[in-house]
PDB file of N, CA and C in Angstrom:
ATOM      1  N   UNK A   1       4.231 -51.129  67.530  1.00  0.00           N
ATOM      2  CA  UNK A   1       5.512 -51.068  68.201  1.00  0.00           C
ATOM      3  C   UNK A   1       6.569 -50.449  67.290  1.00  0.00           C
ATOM      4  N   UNK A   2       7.671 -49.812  67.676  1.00  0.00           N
ATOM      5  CA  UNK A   2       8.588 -49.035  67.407  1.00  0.00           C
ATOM      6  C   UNK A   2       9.723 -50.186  66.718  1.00  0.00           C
ATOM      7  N   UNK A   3      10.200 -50.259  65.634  1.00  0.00           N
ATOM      8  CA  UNK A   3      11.285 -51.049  65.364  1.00  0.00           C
ATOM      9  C   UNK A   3      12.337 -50.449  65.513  1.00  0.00           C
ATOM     10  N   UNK A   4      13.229 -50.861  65.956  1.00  0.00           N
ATOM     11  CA  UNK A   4      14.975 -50.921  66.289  1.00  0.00           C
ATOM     12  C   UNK A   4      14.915 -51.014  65.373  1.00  0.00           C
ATOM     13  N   UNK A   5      16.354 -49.533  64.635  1.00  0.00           N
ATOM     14  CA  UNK A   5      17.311 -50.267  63.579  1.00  0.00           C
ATOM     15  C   UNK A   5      18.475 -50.302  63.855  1.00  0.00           C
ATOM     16  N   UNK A   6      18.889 -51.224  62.720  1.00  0.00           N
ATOM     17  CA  UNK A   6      20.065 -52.201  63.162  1.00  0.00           C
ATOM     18  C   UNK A   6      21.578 -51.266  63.426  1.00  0.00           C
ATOM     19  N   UNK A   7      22.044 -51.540  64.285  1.00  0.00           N
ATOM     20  CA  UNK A   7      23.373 -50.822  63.978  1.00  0.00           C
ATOM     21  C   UNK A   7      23.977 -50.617  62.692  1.00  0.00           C
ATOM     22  N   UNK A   8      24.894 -49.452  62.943  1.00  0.00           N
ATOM     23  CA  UNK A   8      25.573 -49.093  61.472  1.00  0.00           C
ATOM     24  C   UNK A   8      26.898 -48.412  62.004  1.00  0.00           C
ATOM     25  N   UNK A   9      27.684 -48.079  61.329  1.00  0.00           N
ATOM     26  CA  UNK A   9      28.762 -47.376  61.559  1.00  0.00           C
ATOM     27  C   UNK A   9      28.817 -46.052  62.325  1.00  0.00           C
ATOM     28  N   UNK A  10      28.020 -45.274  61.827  1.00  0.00           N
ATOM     29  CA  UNK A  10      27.941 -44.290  62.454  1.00  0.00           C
ATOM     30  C   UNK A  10      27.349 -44.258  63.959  1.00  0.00           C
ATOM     31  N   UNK A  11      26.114 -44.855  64.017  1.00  0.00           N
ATOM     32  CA  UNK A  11      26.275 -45.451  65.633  1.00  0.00           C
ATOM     33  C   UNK A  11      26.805 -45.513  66.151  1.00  0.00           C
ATOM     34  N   UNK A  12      27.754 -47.129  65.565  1.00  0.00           N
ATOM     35  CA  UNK A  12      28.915 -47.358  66.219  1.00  0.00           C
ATOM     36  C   UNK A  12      29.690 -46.694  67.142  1.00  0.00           C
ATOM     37  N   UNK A  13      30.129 -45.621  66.193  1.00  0.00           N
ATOM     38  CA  UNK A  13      31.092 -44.931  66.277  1.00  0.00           C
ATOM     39  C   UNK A  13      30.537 -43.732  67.177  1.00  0.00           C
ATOM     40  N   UNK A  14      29.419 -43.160  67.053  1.00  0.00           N
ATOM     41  CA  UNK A  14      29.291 -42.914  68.414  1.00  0.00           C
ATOM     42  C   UNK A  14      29.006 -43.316  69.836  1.00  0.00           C
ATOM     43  N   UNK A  15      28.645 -44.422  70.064  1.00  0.00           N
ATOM     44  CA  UNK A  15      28.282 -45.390  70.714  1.00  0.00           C
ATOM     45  C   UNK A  15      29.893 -45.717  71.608  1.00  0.00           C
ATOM     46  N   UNK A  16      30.795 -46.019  70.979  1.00  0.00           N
ATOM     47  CA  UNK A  16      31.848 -46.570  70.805  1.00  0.00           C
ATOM     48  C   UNK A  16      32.352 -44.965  72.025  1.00  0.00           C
ATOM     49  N   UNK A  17      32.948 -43.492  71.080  1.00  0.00           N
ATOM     50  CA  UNK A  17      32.876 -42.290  72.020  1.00  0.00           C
ATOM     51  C   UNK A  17      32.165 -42.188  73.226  1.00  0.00           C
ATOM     52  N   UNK A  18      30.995 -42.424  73.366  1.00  0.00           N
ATOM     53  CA  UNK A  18      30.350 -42.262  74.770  1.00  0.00           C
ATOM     54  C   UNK A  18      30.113 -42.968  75.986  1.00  0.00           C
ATOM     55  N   UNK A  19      30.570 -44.200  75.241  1.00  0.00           N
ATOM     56  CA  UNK A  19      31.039 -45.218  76.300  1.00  0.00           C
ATOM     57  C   UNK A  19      32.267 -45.227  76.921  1.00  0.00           C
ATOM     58  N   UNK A  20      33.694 -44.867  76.208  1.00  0.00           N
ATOM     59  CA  UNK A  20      34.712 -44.065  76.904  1.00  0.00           C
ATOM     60  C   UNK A  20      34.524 -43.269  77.310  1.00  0.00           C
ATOM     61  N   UNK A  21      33.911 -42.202  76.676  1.00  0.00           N
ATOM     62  CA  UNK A  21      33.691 -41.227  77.305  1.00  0.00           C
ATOM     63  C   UNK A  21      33.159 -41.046  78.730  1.00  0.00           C
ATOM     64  N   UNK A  22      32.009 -41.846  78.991  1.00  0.00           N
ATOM     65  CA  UNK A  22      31.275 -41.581  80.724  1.00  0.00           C
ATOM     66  C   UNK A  22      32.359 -42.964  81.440  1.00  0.00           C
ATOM     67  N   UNK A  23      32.763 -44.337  80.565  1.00  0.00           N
ATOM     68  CA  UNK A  23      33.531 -44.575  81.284  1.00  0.00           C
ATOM     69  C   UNK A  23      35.099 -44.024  81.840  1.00  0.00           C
ATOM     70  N   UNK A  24      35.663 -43.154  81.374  1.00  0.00           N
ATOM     71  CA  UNK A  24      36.639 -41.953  81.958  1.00  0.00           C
ATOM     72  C   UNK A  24      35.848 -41.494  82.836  1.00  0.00           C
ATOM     73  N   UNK A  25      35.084 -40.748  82.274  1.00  0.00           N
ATOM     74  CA  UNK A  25      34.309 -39.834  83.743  1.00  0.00           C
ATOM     75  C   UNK A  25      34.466 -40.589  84.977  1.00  0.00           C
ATOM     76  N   UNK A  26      33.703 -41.872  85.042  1.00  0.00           N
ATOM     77  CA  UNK A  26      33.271 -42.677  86.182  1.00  0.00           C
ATOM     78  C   UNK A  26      35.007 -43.090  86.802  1.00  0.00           C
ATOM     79  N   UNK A  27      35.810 -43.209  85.998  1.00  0.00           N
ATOM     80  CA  UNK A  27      36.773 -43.875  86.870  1.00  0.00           C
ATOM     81  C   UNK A  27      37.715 -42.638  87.430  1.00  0.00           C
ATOM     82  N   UNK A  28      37.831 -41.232  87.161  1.00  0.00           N
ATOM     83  CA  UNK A  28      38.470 -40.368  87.466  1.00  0.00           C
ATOM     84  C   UNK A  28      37.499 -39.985  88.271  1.00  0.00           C
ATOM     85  N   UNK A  29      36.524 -39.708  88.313  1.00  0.00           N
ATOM     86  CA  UNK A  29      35.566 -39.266  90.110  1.00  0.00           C
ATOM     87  C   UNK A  29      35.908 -40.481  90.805  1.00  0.00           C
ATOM     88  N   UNK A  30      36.182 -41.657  90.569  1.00  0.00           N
ATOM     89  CA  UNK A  30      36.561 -42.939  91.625  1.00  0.00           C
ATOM     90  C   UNK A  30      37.898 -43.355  92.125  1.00  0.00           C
ATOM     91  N   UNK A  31      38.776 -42.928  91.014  1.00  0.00           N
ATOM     92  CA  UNK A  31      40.216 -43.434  91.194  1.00  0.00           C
ATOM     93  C   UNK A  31      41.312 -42.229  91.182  1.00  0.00           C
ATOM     94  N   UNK A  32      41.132 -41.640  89.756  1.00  0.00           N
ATOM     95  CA  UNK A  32      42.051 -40.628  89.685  1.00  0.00           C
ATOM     96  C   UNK A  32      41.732 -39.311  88.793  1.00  0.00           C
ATOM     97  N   UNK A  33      41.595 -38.474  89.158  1.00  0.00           N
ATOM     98  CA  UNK A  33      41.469 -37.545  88.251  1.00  0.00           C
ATOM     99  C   UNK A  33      42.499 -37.298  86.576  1.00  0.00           C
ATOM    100  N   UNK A  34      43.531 -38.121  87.031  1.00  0.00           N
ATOM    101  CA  UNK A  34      44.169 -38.504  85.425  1.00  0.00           C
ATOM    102  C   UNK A  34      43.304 -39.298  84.662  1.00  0.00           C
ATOM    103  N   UNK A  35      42.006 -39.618  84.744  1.00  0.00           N
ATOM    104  CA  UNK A  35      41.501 -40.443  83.493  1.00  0.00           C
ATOM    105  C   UNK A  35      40.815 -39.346  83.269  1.00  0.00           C
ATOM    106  N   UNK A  36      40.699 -37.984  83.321  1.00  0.00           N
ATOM    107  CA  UNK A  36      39.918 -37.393  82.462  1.00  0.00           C
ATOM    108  C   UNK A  36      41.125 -36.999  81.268  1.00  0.00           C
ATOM    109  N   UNK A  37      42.169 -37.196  80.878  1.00  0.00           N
ATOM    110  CA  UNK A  37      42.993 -37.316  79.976  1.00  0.00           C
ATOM    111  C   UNK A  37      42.131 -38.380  78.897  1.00  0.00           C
ATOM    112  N   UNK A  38      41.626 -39.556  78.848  1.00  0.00           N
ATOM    113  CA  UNK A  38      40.938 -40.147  78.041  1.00  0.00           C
ATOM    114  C   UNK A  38      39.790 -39.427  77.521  1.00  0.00           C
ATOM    115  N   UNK A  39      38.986 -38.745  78.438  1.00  0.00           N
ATOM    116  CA  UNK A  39      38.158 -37.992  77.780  1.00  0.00           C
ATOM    117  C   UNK A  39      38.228 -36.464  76.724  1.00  0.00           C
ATOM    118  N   UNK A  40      39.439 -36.456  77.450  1.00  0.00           N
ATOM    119  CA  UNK A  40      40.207 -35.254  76.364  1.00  0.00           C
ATOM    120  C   UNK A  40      40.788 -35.717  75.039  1.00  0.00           C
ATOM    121  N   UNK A  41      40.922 -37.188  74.784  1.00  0.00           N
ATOM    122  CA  UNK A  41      41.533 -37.558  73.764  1.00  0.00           C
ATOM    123  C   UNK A  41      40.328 -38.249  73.085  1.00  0.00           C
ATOM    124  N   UNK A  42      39.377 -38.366  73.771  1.00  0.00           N
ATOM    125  CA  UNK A  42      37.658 -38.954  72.800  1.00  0.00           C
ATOM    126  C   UNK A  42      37.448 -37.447  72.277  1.00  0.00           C
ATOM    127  N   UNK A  43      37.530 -36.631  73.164  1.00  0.00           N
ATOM    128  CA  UNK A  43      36.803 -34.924  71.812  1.00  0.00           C
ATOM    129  C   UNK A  43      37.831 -34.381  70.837  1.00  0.00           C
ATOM    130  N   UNK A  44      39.131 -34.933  71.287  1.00  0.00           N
ATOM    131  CA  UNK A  44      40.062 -34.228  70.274  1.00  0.00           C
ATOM    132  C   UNK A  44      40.087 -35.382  68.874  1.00  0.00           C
ATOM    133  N   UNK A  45      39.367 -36.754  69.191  1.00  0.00           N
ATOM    134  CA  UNK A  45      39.205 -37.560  68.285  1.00  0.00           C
ATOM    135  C   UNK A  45      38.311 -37.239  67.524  1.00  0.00           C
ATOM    136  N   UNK A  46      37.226 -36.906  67.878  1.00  0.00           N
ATOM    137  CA  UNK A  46      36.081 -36.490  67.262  1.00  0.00           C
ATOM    138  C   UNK A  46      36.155 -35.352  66.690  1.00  0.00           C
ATOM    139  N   UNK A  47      36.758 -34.223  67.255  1.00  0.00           N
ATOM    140  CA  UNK A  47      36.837 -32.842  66.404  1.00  0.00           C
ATOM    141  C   UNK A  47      37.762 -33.059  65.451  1.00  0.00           C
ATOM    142  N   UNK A  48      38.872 -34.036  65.069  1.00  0.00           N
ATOM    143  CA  UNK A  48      39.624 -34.156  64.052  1.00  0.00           C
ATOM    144  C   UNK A  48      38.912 -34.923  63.232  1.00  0.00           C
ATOM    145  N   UNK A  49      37.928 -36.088  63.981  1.00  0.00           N
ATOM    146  CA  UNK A  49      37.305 -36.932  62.754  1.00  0.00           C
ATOM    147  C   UNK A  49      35.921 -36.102  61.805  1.00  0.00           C
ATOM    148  N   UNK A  50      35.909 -35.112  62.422  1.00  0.00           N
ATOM    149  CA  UNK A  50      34.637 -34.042  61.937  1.00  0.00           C
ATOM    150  C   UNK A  50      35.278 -33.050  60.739  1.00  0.00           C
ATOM    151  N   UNK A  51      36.540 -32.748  60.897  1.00  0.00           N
ATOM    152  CA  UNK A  51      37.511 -31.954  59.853  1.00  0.00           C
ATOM    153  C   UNK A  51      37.676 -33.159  59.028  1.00  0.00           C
ATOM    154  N   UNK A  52      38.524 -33.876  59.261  1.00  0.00           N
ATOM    155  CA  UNK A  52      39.127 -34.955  58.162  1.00  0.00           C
ATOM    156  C   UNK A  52      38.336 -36.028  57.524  1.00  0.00           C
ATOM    157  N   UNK A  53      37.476 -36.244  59.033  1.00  0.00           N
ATOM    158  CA  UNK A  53      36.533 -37.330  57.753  1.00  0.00           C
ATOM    159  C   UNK A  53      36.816 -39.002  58.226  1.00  0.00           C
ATOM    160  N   UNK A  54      38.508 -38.867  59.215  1.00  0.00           N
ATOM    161  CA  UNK A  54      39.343 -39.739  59.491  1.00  0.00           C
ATOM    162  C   UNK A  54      38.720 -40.401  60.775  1.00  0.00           C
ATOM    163  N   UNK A  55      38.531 -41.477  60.678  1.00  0.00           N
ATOM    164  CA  UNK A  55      37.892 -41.932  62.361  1.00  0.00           C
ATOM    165  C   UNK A  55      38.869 -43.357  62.601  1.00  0.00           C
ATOM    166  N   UNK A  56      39.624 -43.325  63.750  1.00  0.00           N
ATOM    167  CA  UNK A  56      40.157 -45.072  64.000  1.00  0.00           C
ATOM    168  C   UNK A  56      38.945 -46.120  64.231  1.00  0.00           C
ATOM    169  N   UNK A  57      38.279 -45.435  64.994  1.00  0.00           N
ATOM    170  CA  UNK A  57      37.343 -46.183  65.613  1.00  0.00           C
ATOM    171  C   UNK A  57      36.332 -46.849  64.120  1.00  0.00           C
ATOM    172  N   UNK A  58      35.840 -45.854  63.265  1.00  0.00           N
ATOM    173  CA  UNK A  58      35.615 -46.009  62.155  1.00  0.00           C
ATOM    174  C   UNK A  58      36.036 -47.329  61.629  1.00  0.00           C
ATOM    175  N   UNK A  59      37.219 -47.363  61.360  1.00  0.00           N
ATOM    176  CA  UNK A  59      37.970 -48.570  60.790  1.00  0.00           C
ATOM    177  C   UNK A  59      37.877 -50.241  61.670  1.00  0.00           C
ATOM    178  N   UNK A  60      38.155 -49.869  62.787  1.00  0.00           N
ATOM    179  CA  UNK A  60      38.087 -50.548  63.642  1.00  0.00           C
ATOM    180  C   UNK A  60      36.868 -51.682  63.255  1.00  0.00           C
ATOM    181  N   UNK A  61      35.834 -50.616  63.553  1.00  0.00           N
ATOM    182  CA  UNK A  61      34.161 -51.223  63.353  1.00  0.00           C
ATOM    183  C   UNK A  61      33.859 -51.806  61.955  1.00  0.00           C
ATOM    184  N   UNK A  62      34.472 -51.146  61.060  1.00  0.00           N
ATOM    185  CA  UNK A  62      34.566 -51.804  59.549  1.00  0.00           C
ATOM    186  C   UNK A  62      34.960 -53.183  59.308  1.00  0.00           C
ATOM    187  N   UNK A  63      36.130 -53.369  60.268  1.00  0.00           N
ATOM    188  CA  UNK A  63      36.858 -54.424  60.309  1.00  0.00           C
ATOM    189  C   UNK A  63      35.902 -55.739  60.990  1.00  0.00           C
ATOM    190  N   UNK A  64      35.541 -55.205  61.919  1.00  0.00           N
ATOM    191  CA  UNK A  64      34.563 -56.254  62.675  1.00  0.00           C
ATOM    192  C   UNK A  64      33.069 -56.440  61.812  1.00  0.00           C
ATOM    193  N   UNK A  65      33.311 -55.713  60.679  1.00  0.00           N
ATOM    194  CA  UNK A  65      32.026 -56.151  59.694  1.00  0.00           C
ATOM    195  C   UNK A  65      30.222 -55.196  59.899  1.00  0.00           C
ATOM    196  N   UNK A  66      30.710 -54.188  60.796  1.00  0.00           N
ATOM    197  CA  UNK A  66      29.339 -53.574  60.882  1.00  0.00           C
ATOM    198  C   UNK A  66      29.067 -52.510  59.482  1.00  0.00           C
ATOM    199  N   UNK A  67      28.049 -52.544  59.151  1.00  0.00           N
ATOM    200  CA  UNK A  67      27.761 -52.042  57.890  1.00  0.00           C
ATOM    201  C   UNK A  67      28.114 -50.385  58.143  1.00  0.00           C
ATOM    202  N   UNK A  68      28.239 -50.372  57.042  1.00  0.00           N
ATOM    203  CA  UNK A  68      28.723 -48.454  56.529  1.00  0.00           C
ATOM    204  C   UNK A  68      27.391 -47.569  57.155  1.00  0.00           C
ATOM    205  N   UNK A  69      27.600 -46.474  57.400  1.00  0.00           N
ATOM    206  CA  UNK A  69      26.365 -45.385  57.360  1.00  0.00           C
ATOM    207  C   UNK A  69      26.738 -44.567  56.150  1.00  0.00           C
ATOM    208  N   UNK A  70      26.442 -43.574  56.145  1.00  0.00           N
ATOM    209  CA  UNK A  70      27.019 -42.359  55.729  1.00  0.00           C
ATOM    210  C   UNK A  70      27.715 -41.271  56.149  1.00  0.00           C
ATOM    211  N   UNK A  71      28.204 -41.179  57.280  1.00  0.00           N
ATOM    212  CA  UNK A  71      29.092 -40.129  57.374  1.00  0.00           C
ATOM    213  C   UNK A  71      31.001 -41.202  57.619  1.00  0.00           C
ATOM    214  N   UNK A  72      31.061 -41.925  57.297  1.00  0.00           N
ATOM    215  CA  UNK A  72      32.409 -42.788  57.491  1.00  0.00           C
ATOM    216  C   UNK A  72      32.404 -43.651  56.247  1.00  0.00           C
ATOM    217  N   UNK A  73      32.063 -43.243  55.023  1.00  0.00           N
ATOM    218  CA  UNK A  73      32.466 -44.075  53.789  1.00  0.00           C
ATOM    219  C   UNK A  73      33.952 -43.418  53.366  1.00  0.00           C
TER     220      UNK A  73
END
């Protein structure tokens, strides 16, 4: 059998993006087409956290104690 490994930051942190992410999707095909504004602000998060290095979400997850990866030390 295949072992799961354990979460880490970097997961997280994408994990964390793609779950806003399709949840925007889902509620702007249902409610309003203004929640794809959230999804515009998950890629402009990510393309700045890919230059800088800088992630909120990053911190966030640090805080709640999930271990480091390597791309968010």
């Amino acid at each position: 059998m295949r072992r799961v490994k354990s979460p880490n930051l970097d997961r997280g942190v994408l994990l964390v993006a793609g779950v806003v992410t399709l949840s925007s999707v889902v509620l702007a095909t249902f409610l309003s087409p203004w929640w794809l504004l959230l999804t515009t602000v998950v890629g402009l998060n990510l393309l700045q956290a890919s230059i800088t290095g800088f992630c909120p979400a990053a911190l966030v997850l640090k805080r709640l104690g999930v271990r480091p990866g390597v791309a968010f030390e």
